[in-house]
N, C-alpha and C. Protein backbone atom coordinates (compact mmCIF):
# COMPACT_ATOMS: atom_id res chain seq x y z
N UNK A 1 -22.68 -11.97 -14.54
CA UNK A 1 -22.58 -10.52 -14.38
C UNK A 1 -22.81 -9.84 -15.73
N UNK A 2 -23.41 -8.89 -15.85
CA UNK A 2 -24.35 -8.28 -17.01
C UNK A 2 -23.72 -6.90 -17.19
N UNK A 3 -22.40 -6.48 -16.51
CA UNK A 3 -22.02 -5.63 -16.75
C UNK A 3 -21.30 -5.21 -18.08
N UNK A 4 -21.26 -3.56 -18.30
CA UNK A 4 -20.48 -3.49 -19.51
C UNK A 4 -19.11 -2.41 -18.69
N UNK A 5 -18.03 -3.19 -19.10
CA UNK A 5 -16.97 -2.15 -18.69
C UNK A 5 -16.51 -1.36 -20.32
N UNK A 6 -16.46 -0.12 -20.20
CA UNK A 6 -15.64 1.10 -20.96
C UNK A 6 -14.13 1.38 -20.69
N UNK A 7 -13.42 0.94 -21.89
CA UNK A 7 -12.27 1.61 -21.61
C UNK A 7 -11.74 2.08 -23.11
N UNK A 8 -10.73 2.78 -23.00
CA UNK A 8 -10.25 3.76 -23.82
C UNK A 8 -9.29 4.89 -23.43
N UNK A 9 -8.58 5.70 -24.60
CA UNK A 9 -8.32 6.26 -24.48
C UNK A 9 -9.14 7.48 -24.37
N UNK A 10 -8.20 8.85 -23.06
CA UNK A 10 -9.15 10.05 -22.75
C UNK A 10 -9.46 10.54 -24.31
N UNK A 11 -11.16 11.22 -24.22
CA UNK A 11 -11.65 11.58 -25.07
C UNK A 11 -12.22 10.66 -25.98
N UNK A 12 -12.02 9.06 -25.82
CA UNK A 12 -12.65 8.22 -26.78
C UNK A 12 -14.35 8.08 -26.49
N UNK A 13 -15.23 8.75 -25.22
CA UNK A 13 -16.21 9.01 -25.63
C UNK A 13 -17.01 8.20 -24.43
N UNK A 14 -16.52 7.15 -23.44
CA UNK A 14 -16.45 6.21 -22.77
C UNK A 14 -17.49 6.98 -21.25
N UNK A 15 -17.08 7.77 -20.69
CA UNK A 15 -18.22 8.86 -20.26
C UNK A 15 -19.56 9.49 -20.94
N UNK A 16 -19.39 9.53 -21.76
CA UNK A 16 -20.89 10.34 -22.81
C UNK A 16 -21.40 8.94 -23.02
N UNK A 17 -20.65 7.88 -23.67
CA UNK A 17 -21.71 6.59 -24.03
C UNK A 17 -22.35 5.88 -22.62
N UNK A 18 -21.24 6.08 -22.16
CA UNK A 18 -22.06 5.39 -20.67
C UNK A 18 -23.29 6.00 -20.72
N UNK A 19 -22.90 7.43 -20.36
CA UNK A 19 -24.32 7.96 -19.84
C UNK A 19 -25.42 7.82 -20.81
N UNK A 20 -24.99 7.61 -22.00
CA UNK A 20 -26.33 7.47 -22.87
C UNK A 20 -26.60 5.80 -22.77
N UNK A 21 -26.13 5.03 -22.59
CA UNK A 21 -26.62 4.02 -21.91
C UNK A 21 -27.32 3.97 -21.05
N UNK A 22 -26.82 4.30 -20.08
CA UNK A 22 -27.40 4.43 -19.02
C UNK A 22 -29.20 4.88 -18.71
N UNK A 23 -29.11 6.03 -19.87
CA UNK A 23 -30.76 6.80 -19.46
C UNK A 23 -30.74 5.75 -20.63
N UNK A 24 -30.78 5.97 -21.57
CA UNK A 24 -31.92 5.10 -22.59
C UNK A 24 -31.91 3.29 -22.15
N UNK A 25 -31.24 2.62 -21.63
CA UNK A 25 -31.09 1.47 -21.34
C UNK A 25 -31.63 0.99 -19.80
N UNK A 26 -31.63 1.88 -19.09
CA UNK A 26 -32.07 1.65 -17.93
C UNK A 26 -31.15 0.72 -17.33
N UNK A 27 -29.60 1.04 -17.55
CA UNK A 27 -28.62 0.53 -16.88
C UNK A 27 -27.87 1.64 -16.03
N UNK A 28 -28.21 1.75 -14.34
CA UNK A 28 -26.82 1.96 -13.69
C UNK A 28 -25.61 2.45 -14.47
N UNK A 29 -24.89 3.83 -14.29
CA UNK A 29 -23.84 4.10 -14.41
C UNK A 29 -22.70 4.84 -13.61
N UNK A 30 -21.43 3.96 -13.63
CA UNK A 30 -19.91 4.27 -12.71
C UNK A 30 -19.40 4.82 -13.89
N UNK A 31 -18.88 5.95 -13.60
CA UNK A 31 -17.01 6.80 -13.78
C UNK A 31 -16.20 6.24 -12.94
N UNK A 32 -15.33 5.54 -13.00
CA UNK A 32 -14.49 5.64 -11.96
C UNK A 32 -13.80 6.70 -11.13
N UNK A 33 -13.74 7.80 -12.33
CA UNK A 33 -12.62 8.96 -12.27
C UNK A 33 -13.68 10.31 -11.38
N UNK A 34 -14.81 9.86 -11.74
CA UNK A 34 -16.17 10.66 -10.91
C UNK A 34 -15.85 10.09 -9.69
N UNK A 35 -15.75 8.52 -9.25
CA UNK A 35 -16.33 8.13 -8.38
C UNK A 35 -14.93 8.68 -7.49
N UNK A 36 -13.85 8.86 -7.49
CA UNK A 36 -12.72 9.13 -7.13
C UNK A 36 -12.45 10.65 -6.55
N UNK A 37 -12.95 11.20 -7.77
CA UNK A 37 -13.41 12.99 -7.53
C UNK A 37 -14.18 12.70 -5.99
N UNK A 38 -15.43 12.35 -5.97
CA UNK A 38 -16.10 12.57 -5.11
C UNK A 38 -15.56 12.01 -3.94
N UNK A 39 -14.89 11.05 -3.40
CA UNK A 39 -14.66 9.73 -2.61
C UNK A 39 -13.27 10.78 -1.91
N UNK A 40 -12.79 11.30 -2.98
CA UNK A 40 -11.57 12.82 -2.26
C UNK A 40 -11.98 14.01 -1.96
N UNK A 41 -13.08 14.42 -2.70
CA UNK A 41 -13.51 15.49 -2.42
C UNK A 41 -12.69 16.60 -3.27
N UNK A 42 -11.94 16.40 -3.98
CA UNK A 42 -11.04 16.95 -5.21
C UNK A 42 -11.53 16.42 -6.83
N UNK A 43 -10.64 17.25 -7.21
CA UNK A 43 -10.72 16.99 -8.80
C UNK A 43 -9.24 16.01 -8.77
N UNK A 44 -9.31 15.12 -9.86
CA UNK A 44 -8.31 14.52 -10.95
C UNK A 44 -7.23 15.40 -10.80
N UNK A 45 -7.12 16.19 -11.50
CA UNK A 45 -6.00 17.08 -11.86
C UNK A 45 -5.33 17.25 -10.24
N UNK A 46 -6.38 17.67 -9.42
CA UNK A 46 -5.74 18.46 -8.29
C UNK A 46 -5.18 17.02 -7.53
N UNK A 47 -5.42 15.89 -7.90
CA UNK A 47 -4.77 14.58 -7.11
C UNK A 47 -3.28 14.77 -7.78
N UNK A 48 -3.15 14.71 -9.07
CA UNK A 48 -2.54 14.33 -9.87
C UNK A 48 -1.22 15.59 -9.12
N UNK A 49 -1.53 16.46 -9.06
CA UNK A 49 -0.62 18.04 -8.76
C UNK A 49 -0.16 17.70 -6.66
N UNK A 50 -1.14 16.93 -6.30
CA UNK A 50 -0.39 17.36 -5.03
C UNK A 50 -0.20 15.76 -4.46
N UNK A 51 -0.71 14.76 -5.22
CA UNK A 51 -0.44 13.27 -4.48
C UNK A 51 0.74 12.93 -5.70
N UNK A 52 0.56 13.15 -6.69
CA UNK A 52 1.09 12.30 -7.87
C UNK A 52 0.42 11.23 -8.78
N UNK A 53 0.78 10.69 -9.99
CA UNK A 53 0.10 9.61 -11.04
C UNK A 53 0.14 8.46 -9.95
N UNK A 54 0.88 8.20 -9.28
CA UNK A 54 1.31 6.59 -8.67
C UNK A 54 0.11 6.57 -7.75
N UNK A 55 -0.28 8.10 -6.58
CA UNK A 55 -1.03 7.88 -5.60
C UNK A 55 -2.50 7.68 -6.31
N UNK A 56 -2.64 8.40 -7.26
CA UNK A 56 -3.72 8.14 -8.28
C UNK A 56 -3.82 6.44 -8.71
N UNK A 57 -3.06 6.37 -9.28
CA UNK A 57 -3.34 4.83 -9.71
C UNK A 57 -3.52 4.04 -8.51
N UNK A 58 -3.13 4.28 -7.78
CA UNK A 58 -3.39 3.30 -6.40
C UNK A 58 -5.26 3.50 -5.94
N UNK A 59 -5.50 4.82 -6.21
CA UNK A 59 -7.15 4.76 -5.91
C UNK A 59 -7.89 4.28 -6.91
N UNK A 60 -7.35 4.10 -8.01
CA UNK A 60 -8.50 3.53 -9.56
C UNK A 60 -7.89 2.05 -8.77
N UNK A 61 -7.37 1.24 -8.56
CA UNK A 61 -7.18 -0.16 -8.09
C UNK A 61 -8.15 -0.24 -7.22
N UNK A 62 -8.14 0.45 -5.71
CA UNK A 62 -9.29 0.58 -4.89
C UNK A 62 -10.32 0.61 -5.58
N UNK A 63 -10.85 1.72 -6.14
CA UNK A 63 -11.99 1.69 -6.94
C UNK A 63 -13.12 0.92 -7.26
N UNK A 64 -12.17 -0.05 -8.00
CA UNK A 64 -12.37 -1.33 -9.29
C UNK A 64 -12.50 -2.12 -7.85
N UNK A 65 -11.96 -2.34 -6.91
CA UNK A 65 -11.66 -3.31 -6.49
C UNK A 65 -13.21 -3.05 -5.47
N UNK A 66 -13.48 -1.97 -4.95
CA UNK A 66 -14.59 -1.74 -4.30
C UNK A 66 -16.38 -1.75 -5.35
N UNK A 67 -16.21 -1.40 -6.78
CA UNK A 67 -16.94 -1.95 -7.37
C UNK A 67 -16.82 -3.24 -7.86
N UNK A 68 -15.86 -3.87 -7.96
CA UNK A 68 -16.26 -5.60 -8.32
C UNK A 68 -17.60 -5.83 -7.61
N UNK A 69 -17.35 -5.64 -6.40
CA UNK A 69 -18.02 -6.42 -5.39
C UNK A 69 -20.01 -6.45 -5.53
N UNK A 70 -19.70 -5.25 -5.87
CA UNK A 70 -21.11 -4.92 -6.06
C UNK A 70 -22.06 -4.75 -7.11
N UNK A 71 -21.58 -4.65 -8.13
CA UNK A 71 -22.25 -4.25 -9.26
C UNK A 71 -23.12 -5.15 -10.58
N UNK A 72 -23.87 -4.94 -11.20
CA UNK A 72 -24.77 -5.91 -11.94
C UNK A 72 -25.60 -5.74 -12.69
N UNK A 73 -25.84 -5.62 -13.77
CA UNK A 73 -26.13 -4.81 -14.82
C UNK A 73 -26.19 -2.99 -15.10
N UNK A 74 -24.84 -3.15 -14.69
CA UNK A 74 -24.52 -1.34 -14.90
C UNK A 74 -23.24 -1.06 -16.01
N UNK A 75 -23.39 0.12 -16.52
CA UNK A 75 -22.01 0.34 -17.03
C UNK A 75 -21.45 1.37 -16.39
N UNK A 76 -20.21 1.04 -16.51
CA UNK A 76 -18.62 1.16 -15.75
C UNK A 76 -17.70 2.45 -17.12
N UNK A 77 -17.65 3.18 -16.39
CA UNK A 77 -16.45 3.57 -17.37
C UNK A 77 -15.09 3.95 -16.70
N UNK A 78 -14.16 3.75 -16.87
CA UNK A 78 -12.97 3.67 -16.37
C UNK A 78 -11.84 5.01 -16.73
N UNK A 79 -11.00 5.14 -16.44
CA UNK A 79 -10.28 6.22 -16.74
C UNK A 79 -9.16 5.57 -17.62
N UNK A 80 -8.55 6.37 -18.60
CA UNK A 80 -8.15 5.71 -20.06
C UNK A 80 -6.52 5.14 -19.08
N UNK A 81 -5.93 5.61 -17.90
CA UNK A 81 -4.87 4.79 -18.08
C UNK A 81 -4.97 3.57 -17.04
N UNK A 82 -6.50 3.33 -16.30
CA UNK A 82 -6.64 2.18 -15.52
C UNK A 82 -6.32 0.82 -15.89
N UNK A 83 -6.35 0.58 -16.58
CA UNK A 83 -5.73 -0.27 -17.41
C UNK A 83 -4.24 -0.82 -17.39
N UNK A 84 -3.34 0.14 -17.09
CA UNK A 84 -1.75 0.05 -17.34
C UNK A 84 -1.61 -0.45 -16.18
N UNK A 85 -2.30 -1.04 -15.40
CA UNK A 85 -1.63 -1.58 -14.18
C UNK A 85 -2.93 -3.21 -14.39
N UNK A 86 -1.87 -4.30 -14.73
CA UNK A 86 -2.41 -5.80 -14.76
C UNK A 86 -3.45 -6.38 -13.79
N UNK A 87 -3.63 -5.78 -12.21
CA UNK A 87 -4.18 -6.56 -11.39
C UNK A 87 -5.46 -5.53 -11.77
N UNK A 88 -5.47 -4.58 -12.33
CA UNK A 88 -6.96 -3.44 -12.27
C UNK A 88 -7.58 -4.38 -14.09
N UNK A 89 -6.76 -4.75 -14.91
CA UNK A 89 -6.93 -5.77 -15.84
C UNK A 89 -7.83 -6.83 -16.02
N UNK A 90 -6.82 -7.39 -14.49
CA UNK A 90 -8.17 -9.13 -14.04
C UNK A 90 -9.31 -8.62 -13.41
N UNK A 91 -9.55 -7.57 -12.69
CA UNK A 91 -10.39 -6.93 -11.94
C UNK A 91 -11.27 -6.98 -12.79
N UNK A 92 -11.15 -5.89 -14.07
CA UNK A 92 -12.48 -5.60 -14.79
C UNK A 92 -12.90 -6.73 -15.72
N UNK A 93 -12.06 -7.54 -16.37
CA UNK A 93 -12.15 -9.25 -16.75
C UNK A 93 -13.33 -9.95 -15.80
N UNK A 94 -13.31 -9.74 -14.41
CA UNK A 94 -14.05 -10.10 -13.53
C UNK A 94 -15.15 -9.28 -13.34
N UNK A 95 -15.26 -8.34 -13.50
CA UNK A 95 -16.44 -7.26 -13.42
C UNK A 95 -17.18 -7.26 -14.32
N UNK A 96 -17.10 -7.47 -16.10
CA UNK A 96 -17.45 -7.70 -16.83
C UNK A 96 -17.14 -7.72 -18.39
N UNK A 97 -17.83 -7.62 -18.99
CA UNK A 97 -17.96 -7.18 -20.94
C UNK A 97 -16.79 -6.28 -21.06
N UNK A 98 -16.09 -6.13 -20.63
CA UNK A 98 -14.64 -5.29 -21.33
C UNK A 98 -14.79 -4.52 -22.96
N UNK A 99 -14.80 -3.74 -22.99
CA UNK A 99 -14.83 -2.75 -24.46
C UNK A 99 -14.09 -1.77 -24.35
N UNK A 100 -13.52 -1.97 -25.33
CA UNK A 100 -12.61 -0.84 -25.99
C UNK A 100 -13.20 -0.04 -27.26
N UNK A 101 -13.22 1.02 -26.49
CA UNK A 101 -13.67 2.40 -27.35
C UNK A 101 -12.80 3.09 -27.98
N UNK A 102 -12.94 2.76 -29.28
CA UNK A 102 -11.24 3.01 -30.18
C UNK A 102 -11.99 4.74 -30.77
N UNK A 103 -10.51 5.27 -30.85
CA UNK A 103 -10.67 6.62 -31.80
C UNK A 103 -9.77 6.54 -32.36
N UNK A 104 -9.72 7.28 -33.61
CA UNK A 104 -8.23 7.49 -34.24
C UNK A 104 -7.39 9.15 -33.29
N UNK A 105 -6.27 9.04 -33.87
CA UNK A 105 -5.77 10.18 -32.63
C UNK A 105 -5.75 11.27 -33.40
N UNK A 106 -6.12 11.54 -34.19
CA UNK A 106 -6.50 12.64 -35.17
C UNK A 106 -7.94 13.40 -34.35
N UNK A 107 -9.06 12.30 -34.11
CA UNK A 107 -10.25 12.52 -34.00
C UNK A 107 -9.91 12.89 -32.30
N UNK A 108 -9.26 11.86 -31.64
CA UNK A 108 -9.01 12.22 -29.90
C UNK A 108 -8.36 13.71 -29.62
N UNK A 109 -7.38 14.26 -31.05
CA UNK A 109 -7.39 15.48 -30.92
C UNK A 109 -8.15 16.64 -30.69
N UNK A 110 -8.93 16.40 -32.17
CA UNK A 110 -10.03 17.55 -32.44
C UNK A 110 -10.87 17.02 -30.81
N UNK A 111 -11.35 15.79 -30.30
CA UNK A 111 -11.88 16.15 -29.03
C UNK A 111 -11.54 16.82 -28.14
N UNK A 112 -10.41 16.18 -28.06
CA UNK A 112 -9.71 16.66 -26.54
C UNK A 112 -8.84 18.52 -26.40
N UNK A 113 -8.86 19.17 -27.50
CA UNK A 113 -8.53 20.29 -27.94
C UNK A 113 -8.91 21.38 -27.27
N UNK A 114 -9.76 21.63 -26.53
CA UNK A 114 -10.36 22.14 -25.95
C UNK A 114 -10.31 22.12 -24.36
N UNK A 115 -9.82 20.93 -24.39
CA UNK A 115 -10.10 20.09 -22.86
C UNK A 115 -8.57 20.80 -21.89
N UNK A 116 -9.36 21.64 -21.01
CA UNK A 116 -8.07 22.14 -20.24
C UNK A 116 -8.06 20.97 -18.54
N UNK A 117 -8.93 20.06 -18.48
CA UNK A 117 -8.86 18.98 -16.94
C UNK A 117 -8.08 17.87 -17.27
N UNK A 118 -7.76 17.46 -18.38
CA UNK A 118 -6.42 16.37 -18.33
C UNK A 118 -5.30 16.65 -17.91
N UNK A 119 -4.61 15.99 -16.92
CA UNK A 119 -3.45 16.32 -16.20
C UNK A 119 -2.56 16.43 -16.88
N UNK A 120 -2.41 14.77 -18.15
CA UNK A 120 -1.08 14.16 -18.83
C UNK A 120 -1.07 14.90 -20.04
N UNK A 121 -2.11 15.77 -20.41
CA UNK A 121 -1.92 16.81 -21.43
C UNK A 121 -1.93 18.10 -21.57
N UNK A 122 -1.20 18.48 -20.35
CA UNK A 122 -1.34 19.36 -19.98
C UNK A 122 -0.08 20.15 -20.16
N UNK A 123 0.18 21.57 -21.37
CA UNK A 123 1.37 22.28 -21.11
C UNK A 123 2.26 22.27 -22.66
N UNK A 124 1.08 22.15 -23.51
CA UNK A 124 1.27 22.28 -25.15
C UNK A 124 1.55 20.83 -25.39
N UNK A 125 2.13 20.80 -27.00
CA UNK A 125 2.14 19.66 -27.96
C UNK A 125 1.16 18.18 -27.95
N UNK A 126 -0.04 18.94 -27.73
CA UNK A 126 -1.11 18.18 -27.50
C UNK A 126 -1.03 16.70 -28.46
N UNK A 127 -0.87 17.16 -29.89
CA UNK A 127 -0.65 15.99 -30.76
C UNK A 127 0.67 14.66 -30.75
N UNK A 128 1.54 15.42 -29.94
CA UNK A 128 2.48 14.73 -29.67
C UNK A 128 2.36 13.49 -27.89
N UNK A 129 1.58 14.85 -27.59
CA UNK A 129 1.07 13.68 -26.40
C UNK A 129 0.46 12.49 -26.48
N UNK A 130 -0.44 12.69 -27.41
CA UNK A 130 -1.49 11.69 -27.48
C UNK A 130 -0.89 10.73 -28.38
N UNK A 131 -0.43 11.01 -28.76
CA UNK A 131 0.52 10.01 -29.85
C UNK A 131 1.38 8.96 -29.22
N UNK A 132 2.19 9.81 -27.82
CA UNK A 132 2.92 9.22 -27.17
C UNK A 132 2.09 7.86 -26.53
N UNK A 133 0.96 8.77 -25.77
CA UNK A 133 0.42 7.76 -24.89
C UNK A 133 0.01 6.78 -25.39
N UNK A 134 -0.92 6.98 -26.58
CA UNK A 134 -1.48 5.84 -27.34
C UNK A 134 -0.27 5.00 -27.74
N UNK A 135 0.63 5.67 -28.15
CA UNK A 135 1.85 3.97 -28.90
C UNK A 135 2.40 3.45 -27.27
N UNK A 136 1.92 4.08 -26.09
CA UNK A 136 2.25 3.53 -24.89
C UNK A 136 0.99 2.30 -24.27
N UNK A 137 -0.26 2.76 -24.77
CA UNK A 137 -1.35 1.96 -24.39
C UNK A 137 -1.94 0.69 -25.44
N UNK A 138 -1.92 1.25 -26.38
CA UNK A 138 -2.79 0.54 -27.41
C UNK A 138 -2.62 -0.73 -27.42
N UNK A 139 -1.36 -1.60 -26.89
CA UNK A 139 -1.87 -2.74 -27.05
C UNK A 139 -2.34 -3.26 -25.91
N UNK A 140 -2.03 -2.63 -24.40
CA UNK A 140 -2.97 -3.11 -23.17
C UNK A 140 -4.32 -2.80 -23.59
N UNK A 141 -5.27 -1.75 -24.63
CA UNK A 141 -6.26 -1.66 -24.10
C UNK A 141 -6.41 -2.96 -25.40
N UNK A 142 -5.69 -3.07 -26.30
CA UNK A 142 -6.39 -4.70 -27.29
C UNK A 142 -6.26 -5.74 -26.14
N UNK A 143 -5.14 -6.02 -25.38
CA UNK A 143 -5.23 -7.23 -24.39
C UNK A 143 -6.29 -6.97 -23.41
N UNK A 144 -6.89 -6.42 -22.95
CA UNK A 144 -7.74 -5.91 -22.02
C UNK A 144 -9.02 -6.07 -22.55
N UNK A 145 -9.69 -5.84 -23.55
CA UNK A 145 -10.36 -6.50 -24.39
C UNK A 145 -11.20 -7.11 -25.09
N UNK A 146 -12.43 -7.11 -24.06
CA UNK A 146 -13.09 -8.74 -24.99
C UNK A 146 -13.78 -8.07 -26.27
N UNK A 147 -13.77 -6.57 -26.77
CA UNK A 147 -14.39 -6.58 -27.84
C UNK A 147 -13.94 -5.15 -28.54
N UNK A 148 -14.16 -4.75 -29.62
CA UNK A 148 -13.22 -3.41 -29.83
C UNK A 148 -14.61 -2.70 -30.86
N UNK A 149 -14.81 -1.63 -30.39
CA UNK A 149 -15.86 -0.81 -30.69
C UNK A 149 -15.11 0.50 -31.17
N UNK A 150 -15.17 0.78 -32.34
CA UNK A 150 -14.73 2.35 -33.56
C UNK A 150 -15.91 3.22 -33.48
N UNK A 151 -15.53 4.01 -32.29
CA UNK A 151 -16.60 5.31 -32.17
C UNK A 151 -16.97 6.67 -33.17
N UNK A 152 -15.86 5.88 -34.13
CA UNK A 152 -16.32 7.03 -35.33
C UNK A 152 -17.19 6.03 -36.44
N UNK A 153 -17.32 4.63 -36.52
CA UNK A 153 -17.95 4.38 -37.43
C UNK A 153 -19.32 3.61 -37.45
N UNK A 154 -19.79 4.15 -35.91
CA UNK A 154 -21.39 3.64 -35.69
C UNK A 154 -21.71 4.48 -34.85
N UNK A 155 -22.93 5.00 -34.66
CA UNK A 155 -23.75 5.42 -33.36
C UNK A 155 -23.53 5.02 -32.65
N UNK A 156 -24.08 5.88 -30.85
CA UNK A 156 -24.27 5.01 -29.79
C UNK A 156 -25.51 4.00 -30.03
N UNK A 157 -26.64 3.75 -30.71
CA UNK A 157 -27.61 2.51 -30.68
C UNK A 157 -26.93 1.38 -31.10
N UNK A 158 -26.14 1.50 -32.50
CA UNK A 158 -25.38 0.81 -33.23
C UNK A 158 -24.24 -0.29 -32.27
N UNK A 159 -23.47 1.32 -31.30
CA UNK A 159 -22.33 0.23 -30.43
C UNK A 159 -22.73 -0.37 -29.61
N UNK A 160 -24.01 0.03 -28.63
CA UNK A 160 -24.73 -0.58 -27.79
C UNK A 160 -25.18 -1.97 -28.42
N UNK A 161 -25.77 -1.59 -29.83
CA UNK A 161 -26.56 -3.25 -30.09
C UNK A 161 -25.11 -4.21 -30.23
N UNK A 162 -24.37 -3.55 -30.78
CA UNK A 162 -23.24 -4.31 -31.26
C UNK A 162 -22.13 -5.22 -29.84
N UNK A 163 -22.07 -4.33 -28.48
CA UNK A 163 -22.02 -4.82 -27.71
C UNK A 163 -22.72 -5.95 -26.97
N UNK A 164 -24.27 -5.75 -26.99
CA UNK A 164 -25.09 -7.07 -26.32
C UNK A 164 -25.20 -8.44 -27.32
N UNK A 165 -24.78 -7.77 -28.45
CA UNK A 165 -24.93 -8.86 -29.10
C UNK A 165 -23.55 -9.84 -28.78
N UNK A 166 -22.34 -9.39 -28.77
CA UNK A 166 -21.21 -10.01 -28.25
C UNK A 166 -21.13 -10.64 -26.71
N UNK A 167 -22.29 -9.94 -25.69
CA UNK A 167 -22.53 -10.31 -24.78
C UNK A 167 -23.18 -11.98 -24.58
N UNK A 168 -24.07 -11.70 -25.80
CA UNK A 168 -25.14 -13.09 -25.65
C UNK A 168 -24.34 -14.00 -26.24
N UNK A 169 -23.17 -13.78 -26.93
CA UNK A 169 -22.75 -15.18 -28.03
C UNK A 169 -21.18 -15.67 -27.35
């Protein structure tokens, strides 16, 4: 399987690289968090406000579990807390190339600053959020894993080459 899975924390960039994968590579590309939007016919946020995080995480499991099946040289990008649940873990282990798209949370700030569709940051102390979550994630997304890509200190050609090359060896 020739896939590349994306994960990260929100705002680490994991949506935009896909897609630039995607057109310049002539690889297939999944959001999960798109594919979910559409599959409800809602937005994220509006799951998050009238089902809850739990009923949410239960559809990124579906998800993953409905793309395993199918997919093959495409990239995948995942939503930054799919991850926190172990069986969505072995899933993408099984789906493919696992990458972690690191930011510093300085930089996930200045991204995400702007960003009024994140649910879990939603309602001030933006810097404190992200702080939280990350000392809550960071070491599932290192165990999760097979390679760790710093989106501030290469291009997308750079992380792309830098990924296939970890692919082939």
């Amino acid at each position: 399987m020739n896939n590349i899975v994306l994960i990260g924390f929100m705002g680490s960039g994991k949506t935009t690289f896909g897609r630039w994968v995607s057109r310049r590579h002539n690889r297939k590309f999944y959001d999960t968090d798109e594919y979910i939007e559409k599959k409800q016919n809602t937005t994220i946020s509006e799951i998050f406000a009238t089902k809850g995080e739990e009923a949410f995480r239960d559809m990124e499991t579906e998800t993953v579990k409905e793309l395993s099946d199918t997919l093959d040289n495409c990239v995948i990008s995942v939503g930054g807390g799919l991850v926190l649940r172990e069986v969505n873990r072995e899933l993408l282990r099984k789906l493919g190339t696992v990458v972690y798209l690191k930011a510093s949370e300085e930089e996930l700030c200045k991204r995400l600053s702007k960003d009024t569709k994140r649910p879990l940051l939603q309602g001030g102390g933006l810097h404190e959020k992200i702080h939280n979550l990350m000392e809550q994630r960071e070491d599932i997304y290192l165990d999760a894993a097979d390679m760790i890509v710093d989106t501030q200190k290469m291009s997308f050609e750079q992380m792309y080459t830098a990924i296939i090359k970890n692919m082939e060896d």
